[in-house]
C-alpha atoms as a PDB file:
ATOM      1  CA  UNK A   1     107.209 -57.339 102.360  1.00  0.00           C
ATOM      2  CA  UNK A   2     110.727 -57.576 104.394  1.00  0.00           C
ATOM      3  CA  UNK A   3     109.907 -59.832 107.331  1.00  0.00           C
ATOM      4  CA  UNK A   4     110.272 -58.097 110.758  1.00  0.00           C
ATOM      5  CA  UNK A   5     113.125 -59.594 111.590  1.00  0.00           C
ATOM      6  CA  UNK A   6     114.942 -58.423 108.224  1.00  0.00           C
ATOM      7  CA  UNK A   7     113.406 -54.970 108.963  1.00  0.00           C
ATOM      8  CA  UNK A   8     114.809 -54.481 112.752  1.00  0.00           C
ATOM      9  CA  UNK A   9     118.118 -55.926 111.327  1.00  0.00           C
ATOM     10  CA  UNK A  10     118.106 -53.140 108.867  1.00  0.00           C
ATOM     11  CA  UNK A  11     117.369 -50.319 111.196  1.00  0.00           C
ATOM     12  CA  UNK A  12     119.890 -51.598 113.438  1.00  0.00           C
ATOM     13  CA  UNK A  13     122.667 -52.125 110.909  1.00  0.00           C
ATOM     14  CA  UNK A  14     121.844 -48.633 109.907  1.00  0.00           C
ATOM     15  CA  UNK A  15     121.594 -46.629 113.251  1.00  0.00           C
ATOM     16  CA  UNK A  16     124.417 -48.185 115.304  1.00  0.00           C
ATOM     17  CA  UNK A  17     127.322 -47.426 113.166  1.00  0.00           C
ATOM     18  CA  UNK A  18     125.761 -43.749 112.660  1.00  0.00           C
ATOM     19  CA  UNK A  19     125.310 -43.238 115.931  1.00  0.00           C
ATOM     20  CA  UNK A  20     128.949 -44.127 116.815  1.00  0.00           C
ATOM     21  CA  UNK A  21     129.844 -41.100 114.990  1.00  0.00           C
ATOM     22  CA  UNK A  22     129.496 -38.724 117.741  1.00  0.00           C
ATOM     23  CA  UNK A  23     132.167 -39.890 119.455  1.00  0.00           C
ATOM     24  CA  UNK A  24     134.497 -39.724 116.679  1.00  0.00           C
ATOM     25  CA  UNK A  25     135.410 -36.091 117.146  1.00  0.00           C
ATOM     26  CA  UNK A  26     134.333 -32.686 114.805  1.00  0.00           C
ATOM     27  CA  UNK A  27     137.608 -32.135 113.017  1.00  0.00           C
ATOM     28  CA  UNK A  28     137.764 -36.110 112.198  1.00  0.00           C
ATOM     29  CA  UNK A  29     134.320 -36.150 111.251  1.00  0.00           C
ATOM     30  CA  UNK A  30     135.310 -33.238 108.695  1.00  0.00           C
ATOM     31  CA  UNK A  31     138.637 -34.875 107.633  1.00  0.00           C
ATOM     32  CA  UNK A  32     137.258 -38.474 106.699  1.00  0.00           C
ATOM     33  CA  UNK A  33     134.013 -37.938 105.669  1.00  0.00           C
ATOM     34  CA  UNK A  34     135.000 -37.368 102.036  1.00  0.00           C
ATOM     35  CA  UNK A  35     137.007 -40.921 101.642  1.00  0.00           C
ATOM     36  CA  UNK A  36     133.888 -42.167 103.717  1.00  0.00           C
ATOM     37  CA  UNK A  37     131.118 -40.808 101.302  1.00  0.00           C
ATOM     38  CA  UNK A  38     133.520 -41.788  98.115  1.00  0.00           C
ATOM     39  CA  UNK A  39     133.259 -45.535  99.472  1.00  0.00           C
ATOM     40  CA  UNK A  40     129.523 -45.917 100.030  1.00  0.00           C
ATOM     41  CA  UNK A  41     129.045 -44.188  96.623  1.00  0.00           C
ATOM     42  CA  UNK A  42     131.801 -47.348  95.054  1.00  0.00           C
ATOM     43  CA  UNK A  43     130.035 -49.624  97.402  1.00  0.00           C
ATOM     44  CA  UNK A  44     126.027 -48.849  95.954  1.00  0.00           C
ATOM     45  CA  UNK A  45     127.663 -49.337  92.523  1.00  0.00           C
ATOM     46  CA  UNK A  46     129.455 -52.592  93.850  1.00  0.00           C
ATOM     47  CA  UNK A  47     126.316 -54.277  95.567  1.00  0.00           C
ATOM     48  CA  UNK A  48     124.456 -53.025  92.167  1.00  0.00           C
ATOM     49  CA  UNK A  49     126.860 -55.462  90.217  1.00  0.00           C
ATOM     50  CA  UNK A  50     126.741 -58.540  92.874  1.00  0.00           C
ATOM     51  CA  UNK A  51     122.797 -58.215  93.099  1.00  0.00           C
ATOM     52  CA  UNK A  52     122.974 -58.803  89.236  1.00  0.00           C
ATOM     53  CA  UNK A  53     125.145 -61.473  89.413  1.00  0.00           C
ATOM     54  CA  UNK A  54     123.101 -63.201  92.316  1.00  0.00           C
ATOM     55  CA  UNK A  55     126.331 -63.334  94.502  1.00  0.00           C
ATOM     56  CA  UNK A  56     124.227 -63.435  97.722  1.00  0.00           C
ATOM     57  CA  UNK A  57     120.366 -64.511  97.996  1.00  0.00           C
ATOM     58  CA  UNK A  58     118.144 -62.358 100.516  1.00  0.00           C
ATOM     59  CA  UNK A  59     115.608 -64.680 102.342  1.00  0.00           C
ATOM     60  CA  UNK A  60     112.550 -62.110 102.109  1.00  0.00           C
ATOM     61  CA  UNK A  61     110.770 -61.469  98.784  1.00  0.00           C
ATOM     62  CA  UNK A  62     110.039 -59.419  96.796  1.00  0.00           C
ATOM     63  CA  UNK A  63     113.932 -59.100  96.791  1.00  0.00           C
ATOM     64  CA  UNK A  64     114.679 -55.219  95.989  1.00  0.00           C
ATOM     65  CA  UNK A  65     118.360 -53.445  96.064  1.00  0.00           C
ATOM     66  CA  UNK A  66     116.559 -50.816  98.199  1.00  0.00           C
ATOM     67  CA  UNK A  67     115.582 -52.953 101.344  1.00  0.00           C
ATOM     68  CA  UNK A  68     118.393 -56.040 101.058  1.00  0.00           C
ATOM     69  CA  UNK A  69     121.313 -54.694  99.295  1.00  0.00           C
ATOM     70  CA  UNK A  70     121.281 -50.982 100.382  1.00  0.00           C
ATOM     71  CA  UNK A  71     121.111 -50.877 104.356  1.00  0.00           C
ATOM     72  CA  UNK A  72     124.726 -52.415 103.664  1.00  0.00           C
ATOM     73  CA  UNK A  73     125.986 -49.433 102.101  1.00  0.00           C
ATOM     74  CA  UNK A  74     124.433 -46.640 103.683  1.00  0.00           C
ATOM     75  CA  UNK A  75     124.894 -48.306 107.430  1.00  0.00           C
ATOM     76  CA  UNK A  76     128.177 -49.894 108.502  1.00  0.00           C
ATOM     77  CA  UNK A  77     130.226 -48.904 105.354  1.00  0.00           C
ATOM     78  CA  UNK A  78     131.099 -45.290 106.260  1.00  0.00           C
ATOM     79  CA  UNK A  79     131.140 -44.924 109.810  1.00  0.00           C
ATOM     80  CA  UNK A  80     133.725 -48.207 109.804  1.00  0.00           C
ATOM     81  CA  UNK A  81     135.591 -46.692 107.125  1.00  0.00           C
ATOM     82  CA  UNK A  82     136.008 -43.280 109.064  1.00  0.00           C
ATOM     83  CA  UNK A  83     136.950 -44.877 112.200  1.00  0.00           C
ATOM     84  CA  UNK A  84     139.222 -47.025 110.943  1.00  0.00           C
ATOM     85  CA  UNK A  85     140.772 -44.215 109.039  1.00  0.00           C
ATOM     86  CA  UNK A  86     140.974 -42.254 112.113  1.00  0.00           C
ATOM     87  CA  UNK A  87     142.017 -45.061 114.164  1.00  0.00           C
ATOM     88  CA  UNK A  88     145.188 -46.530 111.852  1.00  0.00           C
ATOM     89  CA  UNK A  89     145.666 -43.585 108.894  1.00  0.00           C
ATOM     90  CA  UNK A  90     149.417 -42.782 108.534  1.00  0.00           C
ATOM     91  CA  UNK A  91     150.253 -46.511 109.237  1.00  0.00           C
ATOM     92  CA  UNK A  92     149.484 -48.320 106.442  1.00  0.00           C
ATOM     93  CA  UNK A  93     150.397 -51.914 107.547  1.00  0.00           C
ATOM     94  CA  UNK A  94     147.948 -51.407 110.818  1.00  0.00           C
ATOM     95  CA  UNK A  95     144.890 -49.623 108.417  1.00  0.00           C
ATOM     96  CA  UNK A  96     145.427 -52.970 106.242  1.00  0.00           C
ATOM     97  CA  UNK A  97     145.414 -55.438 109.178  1.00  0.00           C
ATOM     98  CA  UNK A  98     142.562 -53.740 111.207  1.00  0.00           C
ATOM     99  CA  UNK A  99     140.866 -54.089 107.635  1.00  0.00           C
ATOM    100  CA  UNK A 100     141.427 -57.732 107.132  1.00  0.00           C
ATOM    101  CA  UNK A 101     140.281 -58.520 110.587  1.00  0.00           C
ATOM    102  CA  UNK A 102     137.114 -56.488 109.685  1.00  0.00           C
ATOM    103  CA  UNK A 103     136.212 -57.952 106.805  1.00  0.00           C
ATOM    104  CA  UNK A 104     137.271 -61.383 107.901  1.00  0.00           C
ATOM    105  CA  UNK A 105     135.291 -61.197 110.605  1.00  0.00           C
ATOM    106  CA  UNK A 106     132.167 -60.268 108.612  1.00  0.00           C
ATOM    107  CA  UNK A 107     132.934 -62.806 105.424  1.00  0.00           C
ATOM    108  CA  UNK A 108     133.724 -65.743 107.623  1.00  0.00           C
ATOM    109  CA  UNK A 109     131.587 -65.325 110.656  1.00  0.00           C
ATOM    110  CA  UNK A 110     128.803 -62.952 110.497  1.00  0.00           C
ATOM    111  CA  UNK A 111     127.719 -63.812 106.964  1.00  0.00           C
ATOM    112  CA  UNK A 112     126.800 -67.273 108.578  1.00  0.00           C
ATOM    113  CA  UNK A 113     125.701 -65.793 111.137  1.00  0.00           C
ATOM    114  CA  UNK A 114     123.132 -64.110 108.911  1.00  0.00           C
ATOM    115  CA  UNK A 115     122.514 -66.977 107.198  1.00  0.00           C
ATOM    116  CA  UNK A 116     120.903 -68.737 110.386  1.00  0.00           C
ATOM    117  CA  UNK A 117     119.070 -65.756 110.794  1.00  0.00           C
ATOM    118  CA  UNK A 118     117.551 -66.038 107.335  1.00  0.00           C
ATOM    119  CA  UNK A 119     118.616 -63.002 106.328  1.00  0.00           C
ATOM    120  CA  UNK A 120     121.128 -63.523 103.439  1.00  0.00           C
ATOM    121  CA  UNK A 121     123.271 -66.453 102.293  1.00  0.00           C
ATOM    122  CA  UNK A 122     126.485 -66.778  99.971  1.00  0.00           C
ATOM    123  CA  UNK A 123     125.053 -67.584  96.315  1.00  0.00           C
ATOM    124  CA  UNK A 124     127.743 -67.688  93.855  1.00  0.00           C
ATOM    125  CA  UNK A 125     130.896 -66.759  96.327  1.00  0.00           C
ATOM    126  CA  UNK A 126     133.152 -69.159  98.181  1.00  0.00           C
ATOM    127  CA  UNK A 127     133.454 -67.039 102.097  1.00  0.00           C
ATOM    128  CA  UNK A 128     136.801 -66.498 100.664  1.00  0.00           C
ATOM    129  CA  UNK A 129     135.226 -64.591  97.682  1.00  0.00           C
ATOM    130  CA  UNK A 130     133.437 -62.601  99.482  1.00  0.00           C
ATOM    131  CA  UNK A 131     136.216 -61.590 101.562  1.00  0.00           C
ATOM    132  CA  UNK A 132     137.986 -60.708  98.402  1.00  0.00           C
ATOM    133  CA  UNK A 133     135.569 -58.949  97.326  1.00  0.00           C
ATOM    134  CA  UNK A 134     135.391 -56.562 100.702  1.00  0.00           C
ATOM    135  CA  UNK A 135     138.924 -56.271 101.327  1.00  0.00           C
ATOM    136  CA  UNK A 136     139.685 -54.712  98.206  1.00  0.00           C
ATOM    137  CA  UNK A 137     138.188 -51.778  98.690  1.00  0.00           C
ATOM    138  CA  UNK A 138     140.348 -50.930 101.956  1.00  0.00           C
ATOM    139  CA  UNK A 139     143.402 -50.002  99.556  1.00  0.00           C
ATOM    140  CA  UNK A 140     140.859 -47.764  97.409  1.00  0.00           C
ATOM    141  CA  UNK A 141     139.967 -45.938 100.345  1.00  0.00           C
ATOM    142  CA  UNK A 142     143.408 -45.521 101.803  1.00  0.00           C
ATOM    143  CA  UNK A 143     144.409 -43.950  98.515  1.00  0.00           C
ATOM    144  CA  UNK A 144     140.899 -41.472  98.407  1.00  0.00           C
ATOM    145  CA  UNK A 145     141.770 -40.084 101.465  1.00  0.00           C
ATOM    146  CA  UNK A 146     145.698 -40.379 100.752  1.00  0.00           C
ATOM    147  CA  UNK A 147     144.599 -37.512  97.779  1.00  0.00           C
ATOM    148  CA  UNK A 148     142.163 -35.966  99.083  1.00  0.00           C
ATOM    149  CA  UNK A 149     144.938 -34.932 102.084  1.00  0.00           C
ATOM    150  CA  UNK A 150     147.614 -34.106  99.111  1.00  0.00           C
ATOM    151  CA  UNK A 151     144.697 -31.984  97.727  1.00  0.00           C
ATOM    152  CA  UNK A 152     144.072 -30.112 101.015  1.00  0.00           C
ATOM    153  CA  UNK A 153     147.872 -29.861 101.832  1.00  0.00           C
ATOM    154  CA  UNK A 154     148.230 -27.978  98.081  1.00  0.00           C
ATOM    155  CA  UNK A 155     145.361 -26.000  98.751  1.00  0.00           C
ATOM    156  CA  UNK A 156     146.874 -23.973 101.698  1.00  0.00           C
ATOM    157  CA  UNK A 157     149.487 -22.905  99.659  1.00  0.00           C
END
């Protein structure tokens, strides 16, 4: 059973990103929430493949994808993806820094911070790793909602 620490952390990881979605505007909302969607979809399948590799160790047991691995995904990931996208889309080099400083801040200071929480740890990745290993997928989103635009634009035609 998730401690209740780990299960208020969850709920709040989950609701506060969501709920910062109302101010990001109807006709954004519409615009990004494809890329969005697309990356928590590549994200599930990503945290599927570092909870098999034991890349990060969850404090509470019984450890299960559903209550560690997936508030991750279905919280922060898309509403941070749409609002950065809606913040810096059309300037690549500001999308990419606003990105690193994102995920730098979470690899290299939150993850610890988490750590003295009890909530997860770094297992098998160096903080640099990790940081890899969220960074990356900034440049796959760009390009999602890069098509998905092109798509729209050919559509009106």
């Amino acid at each position: 059973m998730a401690s209740r620490r780990h299960s208020i952390f969850n709920l709040t990881i989950i609701l506060v990103p969501w709920l910062s979605l109302l101010f990001i505007g109807k006709r954004s909302f519409k615009r990004y929430s494809g890329a969005g969607i697309f990356i928590v979809v590549f994200e599930i399948i990503n945290h599927l493949y570092g909870h098999k590799r034991k890349w990060w160790k969850f404090y509470d047991k019984p450890r299960l994808f559903i209550k560690d691995e997936l508030p991750f995904s279905v919280g922060p990931y898309m509403p941070v993806s749409m609002w950065l996208l809606k913040i810096s889309y059309g300037n690549f080099k500001k999308f990419v820094l606003l990105n690193a400083i994102a995920d730098g801040l979470f690899a290299f200071i939150f993850i610890d911070v988490l750590k003295k929480l009890k909530i997860i740890r770094l297992n098998r990745l160096s903080h640099f790793q990790f940081f890899i290993y969220l960074h990356y997928k900034a440049y796959i989103l760009y390009g999602v909602q890069f098509l998905i635009d092109k798509i729209k634009r050919y559509s009106w035609y």
